[in-house]
N, C-alpha and C. Protein backbone atom coordinates (compact mmCIF):
# COMPACT_ATOMS: atom_id res chain seq x y z
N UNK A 1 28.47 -30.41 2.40
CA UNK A 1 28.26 -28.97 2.32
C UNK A 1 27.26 -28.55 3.40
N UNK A 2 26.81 -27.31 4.21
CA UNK A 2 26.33 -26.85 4.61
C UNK A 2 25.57 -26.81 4.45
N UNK A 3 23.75 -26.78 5.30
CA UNK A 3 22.42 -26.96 4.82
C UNK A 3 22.07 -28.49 4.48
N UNK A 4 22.41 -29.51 3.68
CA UNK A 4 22.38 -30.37 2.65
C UNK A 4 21.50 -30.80 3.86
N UNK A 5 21.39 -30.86 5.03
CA UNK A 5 20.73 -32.23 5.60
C UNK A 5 19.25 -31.22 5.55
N UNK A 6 19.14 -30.15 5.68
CA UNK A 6 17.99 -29.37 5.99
C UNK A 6 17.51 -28.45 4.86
N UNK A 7 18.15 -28.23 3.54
CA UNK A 7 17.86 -28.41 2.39
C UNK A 7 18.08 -28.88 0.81
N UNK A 8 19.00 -29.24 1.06
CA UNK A 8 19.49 -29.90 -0.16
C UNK A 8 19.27 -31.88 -0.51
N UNK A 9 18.28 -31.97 0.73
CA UNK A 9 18.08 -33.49 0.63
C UNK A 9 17.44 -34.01 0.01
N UNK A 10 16.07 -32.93 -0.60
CA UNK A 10 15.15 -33.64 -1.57
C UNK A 10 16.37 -33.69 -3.05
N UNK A 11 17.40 -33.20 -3.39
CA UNK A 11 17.93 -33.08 -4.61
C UNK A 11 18.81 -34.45 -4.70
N UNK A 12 18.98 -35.09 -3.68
CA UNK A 12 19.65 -36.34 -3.35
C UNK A 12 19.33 -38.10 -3.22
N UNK A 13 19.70 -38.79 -4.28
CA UNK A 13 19.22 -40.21 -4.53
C UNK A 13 18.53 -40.51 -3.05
N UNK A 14 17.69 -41.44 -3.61
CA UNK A 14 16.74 -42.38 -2.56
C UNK A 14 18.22 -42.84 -1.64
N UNK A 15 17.77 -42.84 -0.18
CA UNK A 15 18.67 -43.45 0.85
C UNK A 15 19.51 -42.54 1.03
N UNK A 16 19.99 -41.42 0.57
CA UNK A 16 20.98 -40.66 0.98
C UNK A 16 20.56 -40.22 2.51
N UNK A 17 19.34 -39.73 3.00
CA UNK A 17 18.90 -39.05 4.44
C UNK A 17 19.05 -40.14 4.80
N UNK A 18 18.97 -41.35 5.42
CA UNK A 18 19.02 -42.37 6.14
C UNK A 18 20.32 -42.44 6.00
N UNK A 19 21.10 -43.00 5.37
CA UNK A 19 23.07 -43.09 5.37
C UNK A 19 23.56 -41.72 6.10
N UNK A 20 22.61 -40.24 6.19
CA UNK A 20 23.75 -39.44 6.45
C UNK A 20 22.90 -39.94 8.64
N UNK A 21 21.95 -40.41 8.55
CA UNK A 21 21.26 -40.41 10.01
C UNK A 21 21.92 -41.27 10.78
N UNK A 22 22.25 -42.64 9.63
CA UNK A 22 22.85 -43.95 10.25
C UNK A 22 24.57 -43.24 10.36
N UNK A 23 25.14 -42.69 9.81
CA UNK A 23 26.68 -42.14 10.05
C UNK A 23 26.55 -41.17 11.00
N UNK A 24 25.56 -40.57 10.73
CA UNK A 24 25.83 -39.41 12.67
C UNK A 24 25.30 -40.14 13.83
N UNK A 25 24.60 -41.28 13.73
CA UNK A 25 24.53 -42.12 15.07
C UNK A 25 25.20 -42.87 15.36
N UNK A 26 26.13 -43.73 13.95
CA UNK A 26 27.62 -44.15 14.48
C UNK A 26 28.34 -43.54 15.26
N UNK A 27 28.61 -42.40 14.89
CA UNK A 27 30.09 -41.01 15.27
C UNK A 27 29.50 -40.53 16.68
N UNK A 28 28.24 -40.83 16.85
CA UNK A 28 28.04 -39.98 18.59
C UNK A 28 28.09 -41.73 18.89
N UNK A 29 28.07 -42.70 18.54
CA UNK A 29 27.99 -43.95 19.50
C UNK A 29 29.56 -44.52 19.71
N UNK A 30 30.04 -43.91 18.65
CA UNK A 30 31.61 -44.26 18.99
C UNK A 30 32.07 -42.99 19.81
N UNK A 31 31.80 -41.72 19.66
CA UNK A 31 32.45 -40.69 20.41
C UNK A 31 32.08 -40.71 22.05
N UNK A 32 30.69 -40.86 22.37
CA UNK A 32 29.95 -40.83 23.34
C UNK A 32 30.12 -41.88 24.23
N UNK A 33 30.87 -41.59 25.58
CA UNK A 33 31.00 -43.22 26.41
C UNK A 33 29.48 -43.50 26.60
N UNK A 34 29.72 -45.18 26.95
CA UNK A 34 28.24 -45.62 27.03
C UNK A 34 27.50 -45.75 27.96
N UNK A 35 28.20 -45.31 29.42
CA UNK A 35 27.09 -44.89 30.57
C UNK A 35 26.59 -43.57 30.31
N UNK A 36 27.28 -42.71 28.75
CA UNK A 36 26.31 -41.36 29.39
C UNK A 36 25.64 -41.14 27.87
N UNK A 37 25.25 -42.59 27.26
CA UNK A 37 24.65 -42.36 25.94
C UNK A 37 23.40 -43.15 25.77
N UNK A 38 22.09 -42.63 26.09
CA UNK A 38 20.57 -43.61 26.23
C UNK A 38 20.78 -43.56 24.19
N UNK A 39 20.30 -44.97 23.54
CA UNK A 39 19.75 -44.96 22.51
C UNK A 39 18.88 -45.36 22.54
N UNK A 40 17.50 -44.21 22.55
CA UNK A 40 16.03 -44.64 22.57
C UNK A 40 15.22 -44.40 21.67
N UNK A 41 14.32 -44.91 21.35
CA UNK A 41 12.97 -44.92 21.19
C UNK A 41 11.71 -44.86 21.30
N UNK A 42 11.06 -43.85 21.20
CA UNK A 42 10.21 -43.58 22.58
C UNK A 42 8.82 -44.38 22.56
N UNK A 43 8.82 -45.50 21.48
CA UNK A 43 7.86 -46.88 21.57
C UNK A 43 8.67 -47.61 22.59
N UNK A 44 9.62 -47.35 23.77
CA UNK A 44 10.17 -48.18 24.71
C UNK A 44 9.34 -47.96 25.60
N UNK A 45 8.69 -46.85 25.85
CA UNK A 45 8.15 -46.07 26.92
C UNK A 45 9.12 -45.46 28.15
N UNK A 46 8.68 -45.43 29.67
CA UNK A 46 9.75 -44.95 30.26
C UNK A 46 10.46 -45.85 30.91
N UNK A 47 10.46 -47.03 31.09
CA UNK A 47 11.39 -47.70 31.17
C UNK A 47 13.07 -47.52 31.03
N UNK A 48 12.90 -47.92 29.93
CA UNK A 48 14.78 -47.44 29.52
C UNK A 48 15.43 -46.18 30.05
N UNK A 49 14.57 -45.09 29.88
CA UNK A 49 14.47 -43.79 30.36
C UNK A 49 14.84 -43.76 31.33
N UNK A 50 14.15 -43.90 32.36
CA UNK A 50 14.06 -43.83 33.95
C UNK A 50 15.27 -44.69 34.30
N UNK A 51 15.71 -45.76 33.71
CA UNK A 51 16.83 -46.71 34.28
C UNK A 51 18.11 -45.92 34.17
N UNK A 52 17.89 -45.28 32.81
CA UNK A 52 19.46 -44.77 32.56
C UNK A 52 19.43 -43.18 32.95
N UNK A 53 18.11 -42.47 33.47
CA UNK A 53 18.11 -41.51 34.61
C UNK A 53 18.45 -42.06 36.31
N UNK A 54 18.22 -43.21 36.25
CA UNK A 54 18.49 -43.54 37.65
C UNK A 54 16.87 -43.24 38.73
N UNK A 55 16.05 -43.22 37.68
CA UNK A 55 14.75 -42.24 38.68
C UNK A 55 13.64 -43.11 38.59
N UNK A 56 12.48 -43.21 39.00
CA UNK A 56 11.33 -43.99 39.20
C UNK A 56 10.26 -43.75 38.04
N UNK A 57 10.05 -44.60 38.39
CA UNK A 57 9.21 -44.71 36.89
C UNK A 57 7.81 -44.05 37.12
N UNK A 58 7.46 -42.69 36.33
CA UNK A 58 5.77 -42.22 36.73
C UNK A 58 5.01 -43.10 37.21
N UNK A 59 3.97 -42.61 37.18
CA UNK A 59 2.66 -42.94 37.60
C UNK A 59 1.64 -42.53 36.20
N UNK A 60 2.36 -41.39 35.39
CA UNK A 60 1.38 -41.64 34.30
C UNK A 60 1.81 -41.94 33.03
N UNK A 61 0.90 -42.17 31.71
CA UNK A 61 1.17 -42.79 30.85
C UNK A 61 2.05 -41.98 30.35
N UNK A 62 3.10 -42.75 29.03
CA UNK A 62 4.27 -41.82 28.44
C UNK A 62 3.59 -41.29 27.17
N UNK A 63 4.21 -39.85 26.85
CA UNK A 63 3.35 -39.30 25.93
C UNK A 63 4.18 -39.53 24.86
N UNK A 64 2.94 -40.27 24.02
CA UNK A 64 3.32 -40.32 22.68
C UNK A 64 2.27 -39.56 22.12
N UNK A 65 2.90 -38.24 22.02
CA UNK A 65 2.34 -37.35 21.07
C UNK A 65 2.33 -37.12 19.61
N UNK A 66 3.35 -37.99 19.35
CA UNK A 66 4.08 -38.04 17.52
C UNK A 66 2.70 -39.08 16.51
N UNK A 67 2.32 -39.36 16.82
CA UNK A 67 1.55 -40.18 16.59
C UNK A 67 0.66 -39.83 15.16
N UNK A 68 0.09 -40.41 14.13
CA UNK A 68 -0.58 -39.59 12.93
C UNK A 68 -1.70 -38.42 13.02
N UNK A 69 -2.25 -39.31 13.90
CA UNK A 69 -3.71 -38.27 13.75
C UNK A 69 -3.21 -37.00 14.99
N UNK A 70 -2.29 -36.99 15.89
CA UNK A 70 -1.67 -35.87 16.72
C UNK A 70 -1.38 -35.04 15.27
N UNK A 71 -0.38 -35.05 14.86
CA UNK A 71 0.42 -34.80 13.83
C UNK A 71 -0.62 -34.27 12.94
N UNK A 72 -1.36 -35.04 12.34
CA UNK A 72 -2.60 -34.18 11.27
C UNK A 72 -3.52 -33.26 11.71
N UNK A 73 -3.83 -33.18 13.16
CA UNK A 73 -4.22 -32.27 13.78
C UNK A 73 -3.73 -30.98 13.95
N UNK A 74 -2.70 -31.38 14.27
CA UNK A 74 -0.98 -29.79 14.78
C UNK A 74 -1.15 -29.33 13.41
N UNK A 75 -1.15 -30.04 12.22
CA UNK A 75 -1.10 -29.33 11.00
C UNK A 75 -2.14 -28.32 10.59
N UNK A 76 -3.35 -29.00 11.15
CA UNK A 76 -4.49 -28.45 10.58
C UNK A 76 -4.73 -27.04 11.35
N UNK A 77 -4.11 -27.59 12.73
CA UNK A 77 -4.19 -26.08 14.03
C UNK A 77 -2.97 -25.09 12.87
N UNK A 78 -2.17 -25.46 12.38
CA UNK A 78 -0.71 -24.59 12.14
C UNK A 78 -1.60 -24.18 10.91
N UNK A 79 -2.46 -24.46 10.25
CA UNK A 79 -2.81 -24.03 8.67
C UNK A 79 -3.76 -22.74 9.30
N UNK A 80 -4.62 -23.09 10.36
CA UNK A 80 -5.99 -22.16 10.37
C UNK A 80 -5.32 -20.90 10.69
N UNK A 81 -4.11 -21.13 12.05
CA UNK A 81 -3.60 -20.13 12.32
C UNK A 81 -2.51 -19.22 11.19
N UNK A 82 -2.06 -19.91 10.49
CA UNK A 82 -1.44 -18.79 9.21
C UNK A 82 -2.28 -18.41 8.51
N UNK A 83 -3.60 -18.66 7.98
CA UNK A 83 -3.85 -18.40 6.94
C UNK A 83 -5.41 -17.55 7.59
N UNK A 84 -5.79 -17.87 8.83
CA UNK A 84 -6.77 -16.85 9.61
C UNK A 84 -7.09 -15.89 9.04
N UNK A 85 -5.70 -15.03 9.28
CA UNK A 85 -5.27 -13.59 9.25
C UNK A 85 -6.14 -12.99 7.53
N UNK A 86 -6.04 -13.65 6.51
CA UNK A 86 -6.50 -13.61 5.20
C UNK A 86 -7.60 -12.68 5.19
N UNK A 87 -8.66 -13.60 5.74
CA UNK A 87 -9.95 -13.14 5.94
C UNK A 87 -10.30 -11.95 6.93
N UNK A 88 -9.34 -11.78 7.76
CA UNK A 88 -10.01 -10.59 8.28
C UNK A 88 -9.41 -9.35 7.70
N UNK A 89 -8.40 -9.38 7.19
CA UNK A 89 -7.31 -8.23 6.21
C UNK A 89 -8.66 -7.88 5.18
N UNK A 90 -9.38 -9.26 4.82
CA UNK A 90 -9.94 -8.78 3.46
C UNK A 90 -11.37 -8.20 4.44
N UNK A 91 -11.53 -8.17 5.24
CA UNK A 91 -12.79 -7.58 5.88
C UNK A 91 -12.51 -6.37 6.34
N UNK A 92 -11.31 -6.15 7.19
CA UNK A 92 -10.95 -4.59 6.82
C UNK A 92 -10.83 -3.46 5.92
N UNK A 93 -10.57 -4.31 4.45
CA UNK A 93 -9.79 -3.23 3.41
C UNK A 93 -11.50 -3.01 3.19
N UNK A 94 -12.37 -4.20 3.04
CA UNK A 94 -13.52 -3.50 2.53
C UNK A 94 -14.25 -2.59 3.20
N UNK A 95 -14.24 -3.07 4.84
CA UNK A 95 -14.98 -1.78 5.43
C UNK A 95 -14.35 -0.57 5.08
N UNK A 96 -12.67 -0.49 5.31
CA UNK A 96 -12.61 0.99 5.25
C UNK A 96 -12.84 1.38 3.48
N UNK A 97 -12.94 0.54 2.55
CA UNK A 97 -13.12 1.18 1.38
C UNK A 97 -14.54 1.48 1.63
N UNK A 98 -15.66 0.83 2.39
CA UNK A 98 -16.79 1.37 2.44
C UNK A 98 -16.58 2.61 2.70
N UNK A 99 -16.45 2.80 4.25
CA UNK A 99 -16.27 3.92 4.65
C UNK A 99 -15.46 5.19 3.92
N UNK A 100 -14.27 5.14 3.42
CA UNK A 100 -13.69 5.86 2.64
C UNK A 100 -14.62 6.42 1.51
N UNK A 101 -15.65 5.53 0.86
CA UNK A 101 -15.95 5.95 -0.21
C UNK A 101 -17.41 6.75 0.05
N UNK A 102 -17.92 6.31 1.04
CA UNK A 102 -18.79 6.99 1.62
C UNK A 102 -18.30 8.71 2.08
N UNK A 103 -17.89 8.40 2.93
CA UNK A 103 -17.43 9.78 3.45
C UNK A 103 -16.62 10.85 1.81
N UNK A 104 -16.19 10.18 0.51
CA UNK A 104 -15.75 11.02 -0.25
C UNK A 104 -17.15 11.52 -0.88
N UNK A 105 -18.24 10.57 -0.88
CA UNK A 105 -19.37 10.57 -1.70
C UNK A 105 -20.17 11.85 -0.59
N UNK A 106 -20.04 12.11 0.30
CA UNK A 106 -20.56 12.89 1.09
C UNK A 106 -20.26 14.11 0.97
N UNK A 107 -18.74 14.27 1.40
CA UNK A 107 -18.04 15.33 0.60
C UNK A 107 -18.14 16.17 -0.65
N UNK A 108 -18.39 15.70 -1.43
CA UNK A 108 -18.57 15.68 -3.10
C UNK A 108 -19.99 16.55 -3.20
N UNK A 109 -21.03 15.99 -2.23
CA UNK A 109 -21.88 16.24 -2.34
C UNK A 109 -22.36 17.62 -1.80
N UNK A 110 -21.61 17.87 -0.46
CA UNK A 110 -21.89 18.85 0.45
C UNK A 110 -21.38 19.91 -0.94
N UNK A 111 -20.25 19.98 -1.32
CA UNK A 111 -19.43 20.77 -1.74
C UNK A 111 -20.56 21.46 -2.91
N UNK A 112 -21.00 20.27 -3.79
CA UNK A 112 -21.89 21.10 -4.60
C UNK A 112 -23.11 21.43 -4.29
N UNK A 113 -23.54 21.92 -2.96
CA UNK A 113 -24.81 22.20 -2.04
C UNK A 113 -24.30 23.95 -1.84
């Protein structure tokens, strides 16, 4: 069905995401001729890469950015930035309720002067 790999997978026995990963890398390794199909890993570094680009191998290191503490970081950057916004919403509503309530309290006052 539609979705299932991108939401319906937590509802699905242990091993089901791996059987549907290992059957779509069969079907592109049988569909896909094999001079124009790299199967990598990017703990190969650029090696494999560069061979089956035909191109030279950098000069600098290969980025392994996937890595845990990358990864727990990006999260922690992705949390501050959604949830930022919170605190200054709640610093607005109060100034202008300051202000609002001030300026009615002023009002109020002139009026009975």
């Amino acid at each position: 069905a539609p979705f299932e790999l991108t939401h319906g997978w937590r509802t699905k026995p242990d091993g089901w995401l791996a059987q549907q990963y290992h059957a779509h890398t069969a079907l592109v390794e049988k569909t896909v001729p094999a001079d124009k199909l790299l199967t990598f890993n990017v703990k190969q570094g650029w090696a494999p890469l560069c061979a089956f680009l035909k191109k030279e191998i950098p000069d600098v290191p290969f980025p392994f950015v996937n890595d845990s503490a990358n990864m727990r970081m990006m999260k922690t950057i992705l949390l501050v930035v959604v949830y930022s916004w919170i605190p200054s919403v709640l610093l607005l509503a109060l100034c202008l309720l300051r202000c609002c309530s001030g300026r009615n309290a002023r009002q109020s006052k002139s009026k009975r002067s």
